[in-house]
C-alpha atoms as a PDB file:
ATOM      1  CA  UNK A   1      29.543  52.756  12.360  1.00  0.00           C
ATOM      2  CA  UNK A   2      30.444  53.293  16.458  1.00  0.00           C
ATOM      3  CA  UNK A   3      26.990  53.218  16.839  1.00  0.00           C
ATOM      4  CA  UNK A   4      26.432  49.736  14.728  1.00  0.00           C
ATOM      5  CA  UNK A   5      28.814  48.008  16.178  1.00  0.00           C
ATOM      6  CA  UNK A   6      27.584  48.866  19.627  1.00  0.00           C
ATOM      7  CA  UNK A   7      24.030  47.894  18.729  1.00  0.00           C
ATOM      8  CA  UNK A   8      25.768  44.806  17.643  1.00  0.00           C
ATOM      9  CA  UNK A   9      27.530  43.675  21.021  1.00  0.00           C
ATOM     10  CA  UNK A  10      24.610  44.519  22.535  1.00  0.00           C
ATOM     11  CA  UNK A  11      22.375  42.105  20.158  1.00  0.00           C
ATOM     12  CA  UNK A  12      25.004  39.488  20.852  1.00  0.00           C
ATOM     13  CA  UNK A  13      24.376  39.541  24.307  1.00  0.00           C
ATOM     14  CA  UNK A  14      26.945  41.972  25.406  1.00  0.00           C
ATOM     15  CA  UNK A  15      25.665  44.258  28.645  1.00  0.00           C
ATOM     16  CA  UNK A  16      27.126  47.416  27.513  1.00  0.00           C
ATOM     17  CA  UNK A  17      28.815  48.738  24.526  1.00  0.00           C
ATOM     18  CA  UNK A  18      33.017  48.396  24.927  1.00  0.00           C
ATOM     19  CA  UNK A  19      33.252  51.582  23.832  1.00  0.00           C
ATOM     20  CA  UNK A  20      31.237  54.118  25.738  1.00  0.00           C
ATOM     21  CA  UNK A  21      30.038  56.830  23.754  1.00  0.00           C
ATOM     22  CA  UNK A  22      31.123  60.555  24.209  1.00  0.00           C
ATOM     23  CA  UNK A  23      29.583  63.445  23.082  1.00  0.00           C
ATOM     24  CA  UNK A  24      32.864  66.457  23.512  1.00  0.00           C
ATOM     25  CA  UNK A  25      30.925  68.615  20.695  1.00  0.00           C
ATOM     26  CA  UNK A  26      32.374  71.400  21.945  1.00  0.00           C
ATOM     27  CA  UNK A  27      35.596  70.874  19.830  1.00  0.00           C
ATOM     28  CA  UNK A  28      34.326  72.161  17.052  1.00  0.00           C
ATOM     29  CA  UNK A  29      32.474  74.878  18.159  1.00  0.00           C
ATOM     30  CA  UNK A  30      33.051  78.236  15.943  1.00  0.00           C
ATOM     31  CA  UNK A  31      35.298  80.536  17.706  1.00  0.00           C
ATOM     32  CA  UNK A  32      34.242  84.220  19.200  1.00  0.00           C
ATOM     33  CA  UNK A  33      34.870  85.925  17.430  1.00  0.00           C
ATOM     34  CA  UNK A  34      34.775  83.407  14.072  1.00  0.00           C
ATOM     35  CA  UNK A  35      37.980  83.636  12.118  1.00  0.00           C
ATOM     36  CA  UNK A  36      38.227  81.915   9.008  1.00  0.00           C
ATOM     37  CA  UNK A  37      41.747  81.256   8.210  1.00  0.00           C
ATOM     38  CA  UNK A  38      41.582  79.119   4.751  1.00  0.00           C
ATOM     39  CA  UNK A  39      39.805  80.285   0.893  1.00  0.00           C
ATOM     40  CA  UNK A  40      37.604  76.940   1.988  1.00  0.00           C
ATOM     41  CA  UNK A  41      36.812  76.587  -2.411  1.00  0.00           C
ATOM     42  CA  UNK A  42      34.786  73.923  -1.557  1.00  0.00           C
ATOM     43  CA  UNK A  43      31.973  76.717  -1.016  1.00  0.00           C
ATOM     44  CA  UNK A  44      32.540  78.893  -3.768  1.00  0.00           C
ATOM     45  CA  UNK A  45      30.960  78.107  -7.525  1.00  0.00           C
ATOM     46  CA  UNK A  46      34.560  78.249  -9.951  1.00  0.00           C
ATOM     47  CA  UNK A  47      34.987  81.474 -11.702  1.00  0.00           C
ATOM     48  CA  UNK A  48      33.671  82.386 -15.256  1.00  0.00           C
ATOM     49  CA  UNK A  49      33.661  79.561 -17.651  1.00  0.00           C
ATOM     50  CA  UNK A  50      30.406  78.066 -19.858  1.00  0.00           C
ATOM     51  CA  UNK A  51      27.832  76.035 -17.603  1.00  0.00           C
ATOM     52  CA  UNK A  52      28.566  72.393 -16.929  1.00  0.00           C
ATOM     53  CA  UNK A  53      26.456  70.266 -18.657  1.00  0.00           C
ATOM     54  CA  UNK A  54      26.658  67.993 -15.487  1.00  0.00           C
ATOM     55  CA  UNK A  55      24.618  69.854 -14.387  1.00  0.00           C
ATOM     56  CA  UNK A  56      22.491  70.241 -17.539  1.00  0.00           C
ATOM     57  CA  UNK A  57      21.915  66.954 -18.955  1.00  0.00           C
ATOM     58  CA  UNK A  58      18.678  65.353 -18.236  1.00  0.00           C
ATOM     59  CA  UNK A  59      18.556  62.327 -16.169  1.00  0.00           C
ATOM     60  CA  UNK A  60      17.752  60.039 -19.175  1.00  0.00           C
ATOM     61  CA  UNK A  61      20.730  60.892 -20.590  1.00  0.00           C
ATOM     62  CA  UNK A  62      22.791  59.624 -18.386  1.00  0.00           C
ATOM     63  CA  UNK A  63      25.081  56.100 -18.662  1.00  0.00           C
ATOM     64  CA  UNK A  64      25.611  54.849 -15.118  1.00  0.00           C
ATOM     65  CA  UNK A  65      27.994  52.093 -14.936  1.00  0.00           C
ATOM     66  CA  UNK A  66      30.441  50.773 -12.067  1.00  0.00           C
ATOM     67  CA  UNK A  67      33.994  50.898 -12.242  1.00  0.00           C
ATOM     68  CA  UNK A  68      35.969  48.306 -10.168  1.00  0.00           C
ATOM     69  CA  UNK A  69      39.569  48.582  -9.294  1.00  0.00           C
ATOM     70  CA  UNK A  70      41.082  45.799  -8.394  1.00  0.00           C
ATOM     71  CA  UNK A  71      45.483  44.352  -8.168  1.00  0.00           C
ATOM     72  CA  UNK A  72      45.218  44.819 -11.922  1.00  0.00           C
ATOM     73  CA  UNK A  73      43.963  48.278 -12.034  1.00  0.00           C
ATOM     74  CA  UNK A  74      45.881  49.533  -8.972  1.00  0.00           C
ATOM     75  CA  UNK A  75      49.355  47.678 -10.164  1.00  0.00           C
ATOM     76  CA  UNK A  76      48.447  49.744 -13.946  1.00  0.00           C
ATOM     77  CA  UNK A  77      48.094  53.217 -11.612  1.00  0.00           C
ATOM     78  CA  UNK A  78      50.866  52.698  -9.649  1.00  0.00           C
ATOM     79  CA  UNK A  79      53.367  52.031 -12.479  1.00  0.00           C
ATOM     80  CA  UNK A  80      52.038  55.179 -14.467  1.00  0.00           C
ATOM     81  CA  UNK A  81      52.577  57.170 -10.891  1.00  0.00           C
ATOM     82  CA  UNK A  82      55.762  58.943 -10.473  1.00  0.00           C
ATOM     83  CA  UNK A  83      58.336  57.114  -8.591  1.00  0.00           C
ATOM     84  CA  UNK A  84      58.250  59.274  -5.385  1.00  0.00           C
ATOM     85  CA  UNK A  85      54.324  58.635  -5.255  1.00  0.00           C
ATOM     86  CA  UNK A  86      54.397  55.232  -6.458  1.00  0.00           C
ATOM     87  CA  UNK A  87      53.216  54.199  -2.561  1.00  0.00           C
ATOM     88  CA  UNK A  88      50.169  56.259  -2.494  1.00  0.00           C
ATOM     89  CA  UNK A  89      47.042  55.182  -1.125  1.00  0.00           C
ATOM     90  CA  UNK A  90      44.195  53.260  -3.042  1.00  0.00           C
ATOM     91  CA  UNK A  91      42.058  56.212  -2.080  1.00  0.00           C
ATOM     92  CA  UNK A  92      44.930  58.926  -4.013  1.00  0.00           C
ATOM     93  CA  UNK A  93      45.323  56.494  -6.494  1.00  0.00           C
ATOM     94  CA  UNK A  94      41.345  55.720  -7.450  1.00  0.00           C
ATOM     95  CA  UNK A  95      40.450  59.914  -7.049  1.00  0.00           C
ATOM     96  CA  UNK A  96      43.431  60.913  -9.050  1.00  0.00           C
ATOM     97  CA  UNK A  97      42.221  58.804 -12.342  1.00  0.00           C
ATOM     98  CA  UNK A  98      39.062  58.909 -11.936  1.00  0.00           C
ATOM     99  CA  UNK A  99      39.225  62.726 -11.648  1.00  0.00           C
ATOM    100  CA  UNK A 100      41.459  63.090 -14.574  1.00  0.00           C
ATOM    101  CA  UNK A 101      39.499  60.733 -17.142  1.00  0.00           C
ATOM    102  CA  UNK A 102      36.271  62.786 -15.813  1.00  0.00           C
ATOM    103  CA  UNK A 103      37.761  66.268 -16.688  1.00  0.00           C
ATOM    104  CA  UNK A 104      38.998  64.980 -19.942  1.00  0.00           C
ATOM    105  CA  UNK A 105      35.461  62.704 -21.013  1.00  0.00           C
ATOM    106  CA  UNK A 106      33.236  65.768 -20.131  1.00  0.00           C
ATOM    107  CA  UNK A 107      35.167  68.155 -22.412  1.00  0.00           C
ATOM    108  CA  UNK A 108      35.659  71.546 -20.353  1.00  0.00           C
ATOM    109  CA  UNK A 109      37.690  74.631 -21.402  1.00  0.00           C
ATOM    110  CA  UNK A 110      41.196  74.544 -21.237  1.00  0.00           C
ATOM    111  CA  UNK A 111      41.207  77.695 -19.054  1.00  0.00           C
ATOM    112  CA  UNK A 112      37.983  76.817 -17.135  1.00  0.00           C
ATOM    113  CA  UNK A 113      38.264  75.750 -13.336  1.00  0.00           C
ATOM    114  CA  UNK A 114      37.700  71.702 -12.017  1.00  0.00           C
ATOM    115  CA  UNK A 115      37.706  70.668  -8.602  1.00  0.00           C
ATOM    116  CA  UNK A 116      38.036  67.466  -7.035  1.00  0.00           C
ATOM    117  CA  UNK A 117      36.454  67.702  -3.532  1.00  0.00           C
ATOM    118  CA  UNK A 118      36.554  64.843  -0.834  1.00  0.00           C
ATOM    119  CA  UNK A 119      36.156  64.348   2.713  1.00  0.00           C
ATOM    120  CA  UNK A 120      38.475  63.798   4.558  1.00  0.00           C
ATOM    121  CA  UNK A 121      38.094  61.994   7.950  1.00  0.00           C
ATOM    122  CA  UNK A 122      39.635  63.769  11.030  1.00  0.00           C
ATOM    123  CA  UNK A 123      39.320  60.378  13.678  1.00  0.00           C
ATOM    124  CA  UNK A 124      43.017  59.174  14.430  1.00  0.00           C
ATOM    125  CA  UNK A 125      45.257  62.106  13.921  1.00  0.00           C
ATOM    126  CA  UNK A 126      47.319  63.292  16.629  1.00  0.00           C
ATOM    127  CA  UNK A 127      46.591  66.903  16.177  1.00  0.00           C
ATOM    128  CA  UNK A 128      42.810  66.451  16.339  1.00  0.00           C
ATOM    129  CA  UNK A 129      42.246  65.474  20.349  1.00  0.00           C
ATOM    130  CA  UNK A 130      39.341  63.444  19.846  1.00  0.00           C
ATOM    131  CA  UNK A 131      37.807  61.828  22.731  1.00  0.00           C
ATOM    132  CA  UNK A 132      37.333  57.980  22.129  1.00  0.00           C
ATOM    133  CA  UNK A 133      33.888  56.982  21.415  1.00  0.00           C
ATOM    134  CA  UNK A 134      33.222  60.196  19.835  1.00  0.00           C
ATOM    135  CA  UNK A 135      29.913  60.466  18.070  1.00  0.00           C
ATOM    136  CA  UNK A 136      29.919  63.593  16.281  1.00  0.00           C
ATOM    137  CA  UNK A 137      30.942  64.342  12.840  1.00  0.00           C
ATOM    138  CA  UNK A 138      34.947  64.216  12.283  1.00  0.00           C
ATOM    139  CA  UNK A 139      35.676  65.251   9.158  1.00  0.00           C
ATOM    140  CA  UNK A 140      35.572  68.093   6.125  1.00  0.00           C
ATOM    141  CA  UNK A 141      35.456  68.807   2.743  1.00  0.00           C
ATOM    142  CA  UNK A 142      39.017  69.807   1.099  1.00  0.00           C
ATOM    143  CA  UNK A 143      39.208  70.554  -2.407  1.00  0.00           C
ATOM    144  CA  UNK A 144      42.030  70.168  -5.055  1.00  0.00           C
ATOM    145  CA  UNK A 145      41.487  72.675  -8.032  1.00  0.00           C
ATOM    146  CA  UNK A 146      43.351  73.179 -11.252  1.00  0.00           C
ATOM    147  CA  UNK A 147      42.405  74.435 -14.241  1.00  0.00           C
ATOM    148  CA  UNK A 148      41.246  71.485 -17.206  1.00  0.00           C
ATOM    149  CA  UNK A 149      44.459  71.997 -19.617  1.00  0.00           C
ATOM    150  CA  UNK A 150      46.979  71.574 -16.947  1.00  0.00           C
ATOM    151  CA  UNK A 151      45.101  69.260 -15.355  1.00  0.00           C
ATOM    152  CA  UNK A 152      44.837  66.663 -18.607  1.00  0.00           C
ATOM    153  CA  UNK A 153      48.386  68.111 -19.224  1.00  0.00           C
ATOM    154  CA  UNK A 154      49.554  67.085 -15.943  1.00  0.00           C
ATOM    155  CA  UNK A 155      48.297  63.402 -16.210  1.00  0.00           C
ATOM    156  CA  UNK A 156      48.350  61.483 -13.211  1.00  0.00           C
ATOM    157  CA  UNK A 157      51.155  62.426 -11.595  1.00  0.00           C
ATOM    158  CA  UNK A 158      50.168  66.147 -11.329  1.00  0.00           C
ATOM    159  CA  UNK A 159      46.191  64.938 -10.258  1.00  0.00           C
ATOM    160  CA  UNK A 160      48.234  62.913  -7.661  1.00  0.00           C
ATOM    161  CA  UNK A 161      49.717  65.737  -6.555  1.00  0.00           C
ATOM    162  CA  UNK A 162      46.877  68.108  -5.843  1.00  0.00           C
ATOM    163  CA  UNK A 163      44.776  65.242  -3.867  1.00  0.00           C
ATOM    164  CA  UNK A 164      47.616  64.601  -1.666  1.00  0.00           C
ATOM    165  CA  UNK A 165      48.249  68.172  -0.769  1.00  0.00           C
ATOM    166  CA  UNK A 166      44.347  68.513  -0.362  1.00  0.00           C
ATOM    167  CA  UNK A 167      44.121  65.783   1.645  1.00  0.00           C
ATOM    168  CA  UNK A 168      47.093  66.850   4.384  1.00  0.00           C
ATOM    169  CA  UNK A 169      45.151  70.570   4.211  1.00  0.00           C
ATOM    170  CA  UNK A 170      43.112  69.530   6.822  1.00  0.00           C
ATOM    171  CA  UNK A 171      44.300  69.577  10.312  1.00  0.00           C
ATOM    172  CA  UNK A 172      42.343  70.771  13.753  1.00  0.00           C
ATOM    173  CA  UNK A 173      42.665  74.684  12.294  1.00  0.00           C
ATOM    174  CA  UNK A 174      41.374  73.360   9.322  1.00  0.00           C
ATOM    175  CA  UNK A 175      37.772  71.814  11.226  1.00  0.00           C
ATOM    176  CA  UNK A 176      37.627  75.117  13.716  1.00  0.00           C
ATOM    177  CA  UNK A 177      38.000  77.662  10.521  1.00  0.00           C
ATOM    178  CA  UNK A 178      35.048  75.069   8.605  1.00  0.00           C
ATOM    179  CA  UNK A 179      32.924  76.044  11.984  1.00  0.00           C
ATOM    180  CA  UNK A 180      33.508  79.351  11.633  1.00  0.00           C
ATOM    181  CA  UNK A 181      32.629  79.475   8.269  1.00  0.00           C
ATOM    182  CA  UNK A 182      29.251  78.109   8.598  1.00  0.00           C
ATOM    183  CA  UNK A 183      28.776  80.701  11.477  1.00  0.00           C
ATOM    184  CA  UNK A 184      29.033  83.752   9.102  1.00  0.00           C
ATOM    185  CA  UNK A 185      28.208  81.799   5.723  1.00  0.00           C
ATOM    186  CA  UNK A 186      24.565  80.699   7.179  1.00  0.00           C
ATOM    187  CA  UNK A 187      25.782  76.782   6.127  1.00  0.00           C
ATOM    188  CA  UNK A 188      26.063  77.227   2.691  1.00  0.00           C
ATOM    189  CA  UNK A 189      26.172  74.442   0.119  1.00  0.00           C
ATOM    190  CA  UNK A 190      28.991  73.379  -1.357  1.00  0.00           C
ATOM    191  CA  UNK A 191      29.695  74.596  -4.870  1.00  0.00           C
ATOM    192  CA  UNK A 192      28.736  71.951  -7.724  1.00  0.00           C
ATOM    193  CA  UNK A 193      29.746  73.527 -11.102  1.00  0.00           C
ATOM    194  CA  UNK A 194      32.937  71.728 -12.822  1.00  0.00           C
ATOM    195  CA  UNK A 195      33.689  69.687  -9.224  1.00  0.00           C
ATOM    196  CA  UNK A 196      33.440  66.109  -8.747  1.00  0.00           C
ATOM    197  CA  UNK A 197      32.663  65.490  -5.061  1.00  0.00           C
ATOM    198  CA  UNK A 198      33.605  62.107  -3.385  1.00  0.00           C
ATOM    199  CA  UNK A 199      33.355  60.070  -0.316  1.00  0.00           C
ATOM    200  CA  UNK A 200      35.200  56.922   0.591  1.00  0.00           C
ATOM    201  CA  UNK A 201      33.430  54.501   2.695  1.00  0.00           C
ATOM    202  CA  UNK A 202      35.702  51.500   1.630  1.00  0.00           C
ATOM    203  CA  UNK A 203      36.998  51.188   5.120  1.00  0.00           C
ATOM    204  CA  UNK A 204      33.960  52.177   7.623  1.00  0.00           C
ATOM    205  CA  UNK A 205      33.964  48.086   8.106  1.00  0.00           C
ATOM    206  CA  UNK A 206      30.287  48.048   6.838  1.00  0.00           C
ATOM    207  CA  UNK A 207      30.699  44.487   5.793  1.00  0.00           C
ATOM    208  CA  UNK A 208      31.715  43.250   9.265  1.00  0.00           C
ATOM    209  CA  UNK A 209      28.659  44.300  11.020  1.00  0.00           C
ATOM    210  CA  UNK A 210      27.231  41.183  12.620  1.00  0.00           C
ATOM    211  CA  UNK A 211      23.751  41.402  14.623  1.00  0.00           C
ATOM    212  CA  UNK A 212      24.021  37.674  15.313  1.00  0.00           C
ATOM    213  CA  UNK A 213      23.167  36.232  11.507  1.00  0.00           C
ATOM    214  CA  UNK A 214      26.859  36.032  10.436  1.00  0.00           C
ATOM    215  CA  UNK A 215      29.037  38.976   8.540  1.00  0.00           C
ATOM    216  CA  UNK A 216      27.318  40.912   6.044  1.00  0.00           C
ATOM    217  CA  UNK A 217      27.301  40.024   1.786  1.00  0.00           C
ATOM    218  CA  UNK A 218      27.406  43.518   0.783  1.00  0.00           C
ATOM    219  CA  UNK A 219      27.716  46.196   3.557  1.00  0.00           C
ATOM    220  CA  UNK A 220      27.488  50.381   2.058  1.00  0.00           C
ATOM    221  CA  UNK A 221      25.685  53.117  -0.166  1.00  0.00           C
ATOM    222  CA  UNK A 222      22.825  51.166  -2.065  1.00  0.00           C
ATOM    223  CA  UNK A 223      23.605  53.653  -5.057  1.00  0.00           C
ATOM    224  CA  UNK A 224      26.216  55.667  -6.444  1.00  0.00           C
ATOM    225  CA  UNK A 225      26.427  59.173  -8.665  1.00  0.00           C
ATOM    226  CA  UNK A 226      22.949  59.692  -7.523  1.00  0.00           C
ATOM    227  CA  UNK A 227      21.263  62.546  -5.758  1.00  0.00           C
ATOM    228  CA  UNK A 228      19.401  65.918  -6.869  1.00  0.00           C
ATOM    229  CA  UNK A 229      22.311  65.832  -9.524  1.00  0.00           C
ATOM    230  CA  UNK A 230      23.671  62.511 -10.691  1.00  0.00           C
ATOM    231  CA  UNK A 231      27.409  62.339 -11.609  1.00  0.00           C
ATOM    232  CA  UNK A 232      28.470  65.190  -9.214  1.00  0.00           C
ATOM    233  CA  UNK A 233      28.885  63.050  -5.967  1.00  0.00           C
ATOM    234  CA  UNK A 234      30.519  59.250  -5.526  1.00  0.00           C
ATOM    235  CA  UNK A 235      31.338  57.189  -3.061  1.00  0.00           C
ATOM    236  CA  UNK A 236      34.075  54.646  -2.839  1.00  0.00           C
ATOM    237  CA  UNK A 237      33.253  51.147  -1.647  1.00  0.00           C
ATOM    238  CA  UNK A 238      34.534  47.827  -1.331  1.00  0.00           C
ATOM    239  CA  UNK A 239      33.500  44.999  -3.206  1.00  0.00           C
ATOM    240  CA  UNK A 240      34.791  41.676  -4.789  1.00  0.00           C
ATOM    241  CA  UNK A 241      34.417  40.955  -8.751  1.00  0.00           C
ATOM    242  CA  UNK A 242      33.523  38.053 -10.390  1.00  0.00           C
ATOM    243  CA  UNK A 243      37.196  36.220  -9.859  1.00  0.00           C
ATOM    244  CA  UNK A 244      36.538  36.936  -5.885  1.00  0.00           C
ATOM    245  CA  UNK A 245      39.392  39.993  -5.733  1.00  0.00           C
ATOM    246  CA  UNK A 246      38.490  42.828  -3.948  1.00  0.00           C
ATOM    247  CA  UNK A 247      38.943  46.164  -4.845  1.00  0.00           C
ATOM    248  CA  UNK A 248      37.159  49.408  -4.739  1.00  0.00           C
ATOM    249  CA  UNK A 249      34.102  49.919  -6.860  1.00  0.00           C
ATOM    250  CA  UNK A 250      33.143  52.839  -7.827  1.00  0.00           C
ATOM    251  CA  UNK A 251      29.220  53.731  -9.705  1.00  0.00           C
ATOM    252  CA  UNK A 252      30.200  56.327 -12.277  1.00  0.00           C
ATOM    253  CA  UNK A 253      27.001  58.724 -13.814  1.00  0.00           C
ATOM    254  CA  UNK A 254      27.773  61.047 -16.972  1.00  0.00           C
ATOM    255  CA  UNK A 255      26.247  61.907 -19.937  1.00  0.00           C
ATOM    256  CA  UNK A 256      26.468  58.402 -22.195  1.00  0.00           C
ATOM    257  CA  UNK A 257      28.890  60.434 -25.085  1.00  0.00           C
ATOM    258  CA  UNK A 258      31.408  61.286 -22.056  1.00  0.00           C
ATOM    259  CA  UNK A 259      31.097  58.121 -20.732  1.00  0.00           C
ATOM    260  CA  UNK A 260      32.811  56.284 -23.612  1.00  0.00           C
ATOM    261  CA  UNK A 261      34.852  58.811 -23.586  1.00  0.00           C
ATOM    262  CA  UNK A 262      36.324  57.855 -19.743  1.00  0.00           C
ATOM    263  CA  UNK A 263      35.699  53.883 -20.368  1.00  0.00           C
ATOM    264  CA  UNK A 264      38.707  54.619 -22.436  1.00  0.00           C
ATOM    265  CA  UNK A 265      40.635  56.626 -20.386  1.00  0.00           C
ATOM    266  CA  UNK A 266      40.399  54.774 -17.206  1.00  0.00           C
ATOM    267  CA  UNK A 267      41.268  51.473 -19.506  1.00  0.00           C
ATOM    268  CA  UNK A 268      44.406  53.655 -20.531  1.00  0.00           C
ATOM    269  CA  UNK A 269      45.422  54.905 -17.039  1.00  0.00           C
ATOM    270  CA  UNK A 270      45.034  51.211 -15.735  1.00  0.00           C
ATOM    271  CA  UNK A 271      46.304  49.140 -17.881  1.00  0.00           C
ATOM    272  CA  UNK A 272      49.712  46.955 -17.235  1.00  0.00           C
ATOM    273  CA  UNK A 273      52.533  48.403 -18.800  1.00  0.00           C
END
């Protein structure tokens, strides 16, 4: 996006970009010797447990259909949120259900592992010294993991729980111990059984690029849920429905039986008590 909007100024006539760019890779160089400090789950496949037919199911199988949350469906969430969390972000808010109604739709073991893994952006927090105009990557996985029963068990106020902790896992230590793992791991990919992986683009500012023609319509991923597997990795963007509210929409893949199975639950978590 740094880079878009400077392309931007620059088709508007601007001379330079008003934010120069800086390179300052170095930060997150692994350490000598590398030290991984954190159990960095996000890298290991979940112990034991049958194999997840998301990862089973053959593409024609699979529903796709976009979810939108709007006031309505955020107002819903936040009323079913305990009262000490009832100010949590969209982002906490969206994950949390959508997480929950996923693990209970698809069906897994009471005792078998989920995750819930998200990345989580490093720009703007005071312990990561980031050089302005930085153009490298900024961010990491984190993961929140539970088993299914006490997940389902714990309803949205225990799913909120886990994402916020997750989220607040990742500090400058956090990024350096992530380098350090790829050092001795050889990059390894990030596990996929029984984990639902998501990005949230909703505030990039996608939509505000202008190259001269006026802001954008539409401005992020052209699909959702897709990939080698579909249903295993989202992204979160903004969008308006048909009233003209805006809200985060989110392109939901699973296989079409589990699908009416979270239709309802996301109607249940969201609706207006």
């Amino acid at each position: 996006m740094q880079f878009e909007k400077a392309v931007c100024e620059l088709a508007c006539g601007a001379a330079a970009p008003s934010i120069t760019p800086s390179w300052g890779r170095e930060m997150f160089m692994a350490r000598q010797p590398p030290q991984p400090s954190y159990p960095h789950l996000e890298y290991s496949e979940p112990a034991g447990g049958a194999v997840d037919r998301m990862l089973t199911t053959p593409p024609g199988d699979i529903a796709r259909v976009p979810f939108f949350f709007g006031p309505r469906e955020i107002a819903g969430l936040r009323q079913r949120a305990p009262p000490h969390m009832s100010r949590s972000s969209r982002f906490e808010l969206v994950a949390a259900c959508i997480w929950l109604g996923r693990t209970a739709a698809l069906g897994y073991g009471a005792d078998e592992e989920v995750r819930l893994s998200f990345i989580v952006n490093a720009r703007g927090r005071r312990d990561v010294p980031l050089p302005e105009g930085f153009y490298g990557n900024a961010f990491a996985y984190s993961v929140a993991a539970t088993t299914a029963g006490e997940l389902c068990a714990g309803g949205l106020g225990y799913a909120l729980e886990l994402v916020k902790k997750a989220k607040s896992a990742v500090t400058y230590d956090y990024l350096l111990s992530v380098a350090d793992l790829m050092v001795l791991r050889g990059r390894p990919l990030f596990a996929l059984s029984r984990t639902y992986i998501v990005s949230d683009v909703s505030h990039a500012g996608f939509k505000s690029v202008d190259f001269g023609w006026g802001e954008a319509v539409y401005g992020g991923p052209a699909k959702g849920g897709e990939g080698p597997i579909p249903g295993v990795t989202n992204y979160f963007s903004r969008s308006k429905n048909g009233k003209g509210e805006e809200g985060t929409v989110v392109p939901i893949s699973l296989p079409k039986d589990a699908m009416e199975k979270f239709q309802l639950e996301v109607e249940g978590l969201t609706a207006e008590m």
